[in-house]
Structures are given as C-alpha cells and as structure tokens.
C-alpha atoms as a PDB file:
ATOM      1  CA  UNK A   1     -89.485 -42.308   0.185  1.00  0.00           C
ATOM      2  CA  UNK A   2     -85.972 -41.189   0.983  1.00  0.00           C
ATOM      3  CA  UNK A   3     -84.274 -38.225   0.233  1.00  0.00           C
ATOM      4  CA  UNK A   4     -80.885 -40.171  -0.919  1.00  0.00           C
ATOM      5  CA  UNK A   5     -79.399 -38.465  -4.273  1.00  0.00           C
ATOM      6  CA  UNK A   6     -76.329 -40.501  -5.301  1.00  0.00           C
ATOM      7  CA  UNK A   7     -73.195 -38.407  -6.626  1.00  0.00           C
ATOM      8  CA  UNK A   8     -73.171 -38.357 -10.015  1.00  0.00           C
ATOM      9  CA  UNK A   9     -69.157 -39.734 -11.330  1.00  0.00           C
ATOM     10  CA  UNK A  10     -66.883 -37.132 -12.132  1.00  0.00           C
ATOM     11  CA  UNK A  11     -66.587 -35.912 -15.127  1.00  0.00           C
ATOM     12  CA  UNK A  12     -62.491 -36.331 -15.595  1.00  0.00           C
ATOM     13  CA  UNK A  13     -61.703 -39.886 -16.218  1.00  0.00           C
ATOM     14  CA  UNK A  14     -58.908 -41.515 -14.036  1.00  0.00           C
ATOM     15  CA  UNK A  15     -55.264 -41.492 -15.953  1.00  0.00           C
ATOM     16  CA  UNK A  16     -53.398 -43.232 -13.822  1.00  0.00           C
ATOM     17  CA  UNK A  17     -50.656 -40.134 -13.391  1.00  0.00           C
ATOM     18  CA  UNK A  18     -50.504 -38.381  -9.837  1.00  0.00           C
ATOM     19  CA  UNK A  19     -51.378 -35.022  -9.680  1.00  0.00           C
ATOM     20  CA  UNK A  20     -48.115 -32.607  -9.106  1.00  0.00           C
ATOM     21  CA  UNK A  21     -50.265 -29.674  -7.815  1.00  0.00           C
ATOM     22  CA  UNK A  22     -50.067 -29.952  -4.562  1.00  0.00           C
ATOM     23  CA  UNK A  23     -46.587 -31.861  -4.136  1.00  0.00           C
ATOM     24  CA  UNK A  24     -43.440 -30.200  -3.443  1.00  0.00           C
ATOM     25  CA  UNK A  25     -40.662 -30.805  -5.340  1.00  0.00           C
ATOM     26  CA  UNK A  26     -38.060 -32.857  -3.392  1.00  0.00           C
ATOM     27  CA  UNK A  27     -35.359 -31.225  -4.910  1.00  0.00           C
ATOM     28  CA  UNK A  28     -36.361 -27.915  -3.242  1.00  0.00           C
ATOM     29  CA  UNK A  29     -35.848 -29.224   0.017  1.00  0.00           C
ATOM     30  CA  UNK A  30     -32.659 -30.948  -0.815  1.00  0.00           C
ATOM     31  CA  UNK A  31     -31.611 -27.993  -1.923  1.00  0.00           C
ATOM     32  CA  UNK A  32     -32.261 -25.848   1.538  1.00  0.00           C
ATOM     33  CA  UNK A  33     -30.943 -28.510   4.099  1.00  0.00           C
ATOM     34  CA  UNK A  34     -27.569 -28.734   1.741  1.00  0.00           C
ATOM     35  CA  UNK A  35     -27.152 -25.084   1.401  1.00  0.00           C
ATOM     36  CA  UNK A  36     -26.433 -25.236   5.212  1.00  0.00           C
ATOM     37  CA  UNK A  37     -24.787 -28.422   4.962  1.00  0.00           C
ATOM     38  CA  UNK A  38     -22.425 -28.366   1.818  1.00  0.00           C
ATOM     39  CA  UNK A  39     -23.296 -24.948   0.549  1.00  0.00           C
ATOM     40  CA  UNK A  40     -22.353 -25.635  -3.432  1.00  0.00           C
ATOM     41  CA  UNK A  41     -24.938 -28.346  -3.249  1.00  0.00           C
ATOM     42  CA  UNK A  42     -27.458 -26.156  -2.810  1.00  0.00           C
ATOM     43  CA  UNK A  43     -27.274 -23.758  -5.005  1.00  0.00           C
ATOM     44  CA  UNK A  44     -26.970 -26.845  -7.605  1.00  0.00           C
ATOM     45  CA  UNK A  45     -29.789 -28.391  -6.097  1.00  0.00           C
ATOM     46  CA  UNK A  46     -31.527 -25.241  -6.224  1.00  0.00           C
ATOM     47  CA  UNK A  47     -31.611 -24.351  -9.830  1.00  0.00           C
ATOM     48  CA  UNK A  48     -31.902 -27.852 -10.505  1.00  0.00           C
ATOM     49  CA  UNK A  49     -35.120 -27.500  -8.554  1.00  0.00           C
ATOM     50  CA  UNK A  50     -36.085 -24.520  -9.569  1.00  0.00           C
ATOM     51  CA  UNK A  51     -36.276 -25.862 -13.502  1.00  0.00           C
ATOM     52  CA  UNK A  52     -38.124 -28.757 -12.511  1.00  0.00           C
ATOM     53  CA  UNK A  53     -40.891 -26.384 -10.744  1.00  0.00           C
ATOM     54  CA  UNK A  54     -41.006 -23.983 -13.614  1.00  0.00           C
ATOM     55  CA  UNK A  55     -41.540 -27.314 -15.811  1.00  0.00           C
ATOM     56  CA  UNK A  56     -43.766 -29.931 -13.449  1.00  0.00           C
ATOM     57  CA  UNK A  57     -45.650 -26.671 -11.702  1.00  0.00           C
ATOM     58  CA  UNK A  58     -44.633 -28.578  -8.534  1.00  0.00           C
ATOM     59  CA  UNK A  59     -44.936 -26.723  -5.012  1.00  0.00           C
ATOM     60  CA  UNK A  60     -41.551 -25.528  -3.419  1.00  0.00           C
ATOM     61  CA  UNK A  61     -40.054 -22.300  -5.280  1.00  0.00           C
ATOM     62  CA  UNK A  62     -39.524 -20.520  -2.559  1.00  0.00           C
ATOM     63  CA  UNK A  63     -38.113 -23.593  -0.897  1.00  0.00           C
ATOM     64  CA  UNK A  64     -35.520 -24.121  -4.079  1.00  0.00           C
ATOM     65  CA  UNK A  65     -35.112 -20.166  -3.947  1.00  0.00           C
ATOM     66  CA  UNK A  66     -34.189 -20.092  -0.494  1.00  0.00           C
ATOM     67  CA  UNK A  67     -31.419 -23.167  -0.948  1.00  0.00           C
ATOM     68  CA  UNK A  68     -30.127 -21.386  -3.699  1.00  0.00           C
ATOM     69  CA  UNK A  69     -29.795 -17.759  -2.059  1.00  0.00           C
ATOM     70  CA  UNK A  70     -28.548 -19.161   1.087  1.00  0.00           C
ATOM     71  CA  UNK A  71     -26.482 -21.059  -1.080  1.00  0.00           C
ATOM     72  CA  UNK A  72     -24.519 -18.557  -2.267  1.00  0.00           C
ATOM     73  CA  UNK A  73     -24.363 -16.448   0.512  1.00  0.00           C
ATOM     74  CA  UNK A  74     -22.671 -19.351   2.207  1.00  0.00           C
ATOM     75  CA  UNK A  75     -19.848 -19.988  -0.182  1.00  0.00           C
ATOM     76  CA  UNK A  76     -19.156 -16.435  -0.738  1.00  0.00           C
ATOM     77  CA  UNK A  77     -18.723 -16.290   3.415  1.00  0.00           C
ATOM     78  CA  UNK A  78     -16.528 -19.418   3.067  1.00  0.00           C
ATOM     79  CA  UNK A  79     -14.398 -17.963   0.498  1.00  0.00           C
ATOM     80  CA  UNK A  80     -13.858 -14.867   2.186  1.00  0.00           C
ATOM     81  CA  UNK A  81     -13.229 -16.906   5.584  1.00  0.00           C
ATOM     82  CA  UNK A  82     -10.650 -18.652   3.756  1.00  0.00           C
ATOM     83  CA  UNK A  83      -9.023 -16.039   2.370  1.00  0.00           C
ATOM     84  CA  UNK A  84      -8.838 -14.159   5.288  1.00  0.00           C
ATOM     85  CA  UNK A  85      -7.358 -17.164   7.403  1.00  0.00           C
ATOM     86  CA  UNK A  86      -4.892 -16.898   4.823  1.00  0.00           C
ATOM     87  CA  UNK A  87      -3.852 -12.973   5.090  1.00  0.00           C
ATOM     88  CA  UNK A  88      -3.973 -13.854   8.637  1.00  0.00           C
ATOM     89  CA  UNK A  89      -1.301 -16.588   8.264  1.00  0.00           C
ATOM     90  CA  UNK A  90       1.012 -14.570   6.288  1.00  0.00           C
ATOM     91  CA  UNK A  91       0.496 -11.228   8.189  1.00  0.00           C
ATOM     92  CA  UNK A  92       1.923 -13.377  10.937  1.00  0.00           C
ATOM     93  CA  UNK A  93       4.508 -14.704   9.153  1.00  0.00           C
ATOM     94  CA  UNK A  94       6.010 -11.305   7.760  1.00  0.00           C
ATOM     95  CA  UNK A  95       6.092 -10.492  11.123  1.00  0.00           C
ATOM     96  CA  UNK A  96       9.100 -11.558  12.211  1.00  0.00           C
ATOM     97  CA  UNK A  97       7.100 -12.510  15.409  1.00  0.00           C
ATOM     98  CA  UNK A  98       9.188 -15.516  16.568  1.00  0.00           C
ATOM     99  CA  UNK A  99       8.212 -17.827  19.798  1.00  0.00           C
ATOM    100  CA  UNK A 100      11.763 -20.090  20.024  1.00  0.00           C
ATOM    101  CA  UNK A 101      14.394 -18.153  21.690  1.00  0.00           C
END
C-alpha cells in the first residue's frame, strides 16, 4: 500500500477576481518616477494613488507617499528657483550695470 494522501480542494471557491493583496498599485509608481520628472504630476498621481490604496488595500503607500512628498518638495524648489532667477534679473537691471560703451 502507498502512503499517497491527495490534497483535499480548498475550501474558498474560485471568483474569477484577482487578488489585490499582493499587487502594487501602478499609480504609486507613476507617481514617484513623475515627481522627479514633472513634479505636479506626482503629487497628483500621488494622492490619486494614495485613495486607491486606502480603497483596493493595494501594495505601494509608501511608494504613492514618497511621489507625493518628493512631489512637493520639488515644486516648492522650482518656485523658489524661479523666483529667485527673477530677483536676480532685476537686481541686475537696477543696476545700472551697462556692457555697450
């Protein structure tokens, strides 16, 4: 005689739906690459991503959380790189610095 036992089937029937536990959301990801990229993408990415986690129970919040922060960070650093570009360019004009003779 043989020692073979055969598995008994699971108790959960098949449904057909994919399981979101162990995916990560795609969004999240988006949102990280484009907060280096086009920095007001991610942050809208982000919290995009971050209500579809909260939602779906997806993988990926600190993915989403990280496009978000960085985000942010990015498009304040902009702003203020802009604006000082601009006291820059007007410092230099009130200067009455002049380079024709």
């Amino acid at each position: 005689m043989s020692d073979y036992q055969p598995t008994p089937p699971s108790s959960t029937p098949y449904t057909g739906a994919p399981s979101t536990q162990g995916r990560t959301n795609v969004l999240a990801i988006i949102a990280l690459v484009l907060a280096f990229v086009v920095a007001p993408g991610g942050i809208i990415c982000g919290h995009i991503a971050l209500s579809q986690i909260k939602r779906t129970g997806e993988q990926g919040r600190g993915l989403a959380l990280a496009g978000t922060i960085l985000g942010y960070v990015f498009t304040i650093g902009y702003v203020l790189l802009f604006v000082g570009f601009v006291a820059l360019a007007v410092a230099v004009n009130n200067s009455g610095f002049s380079t024709s003779p």
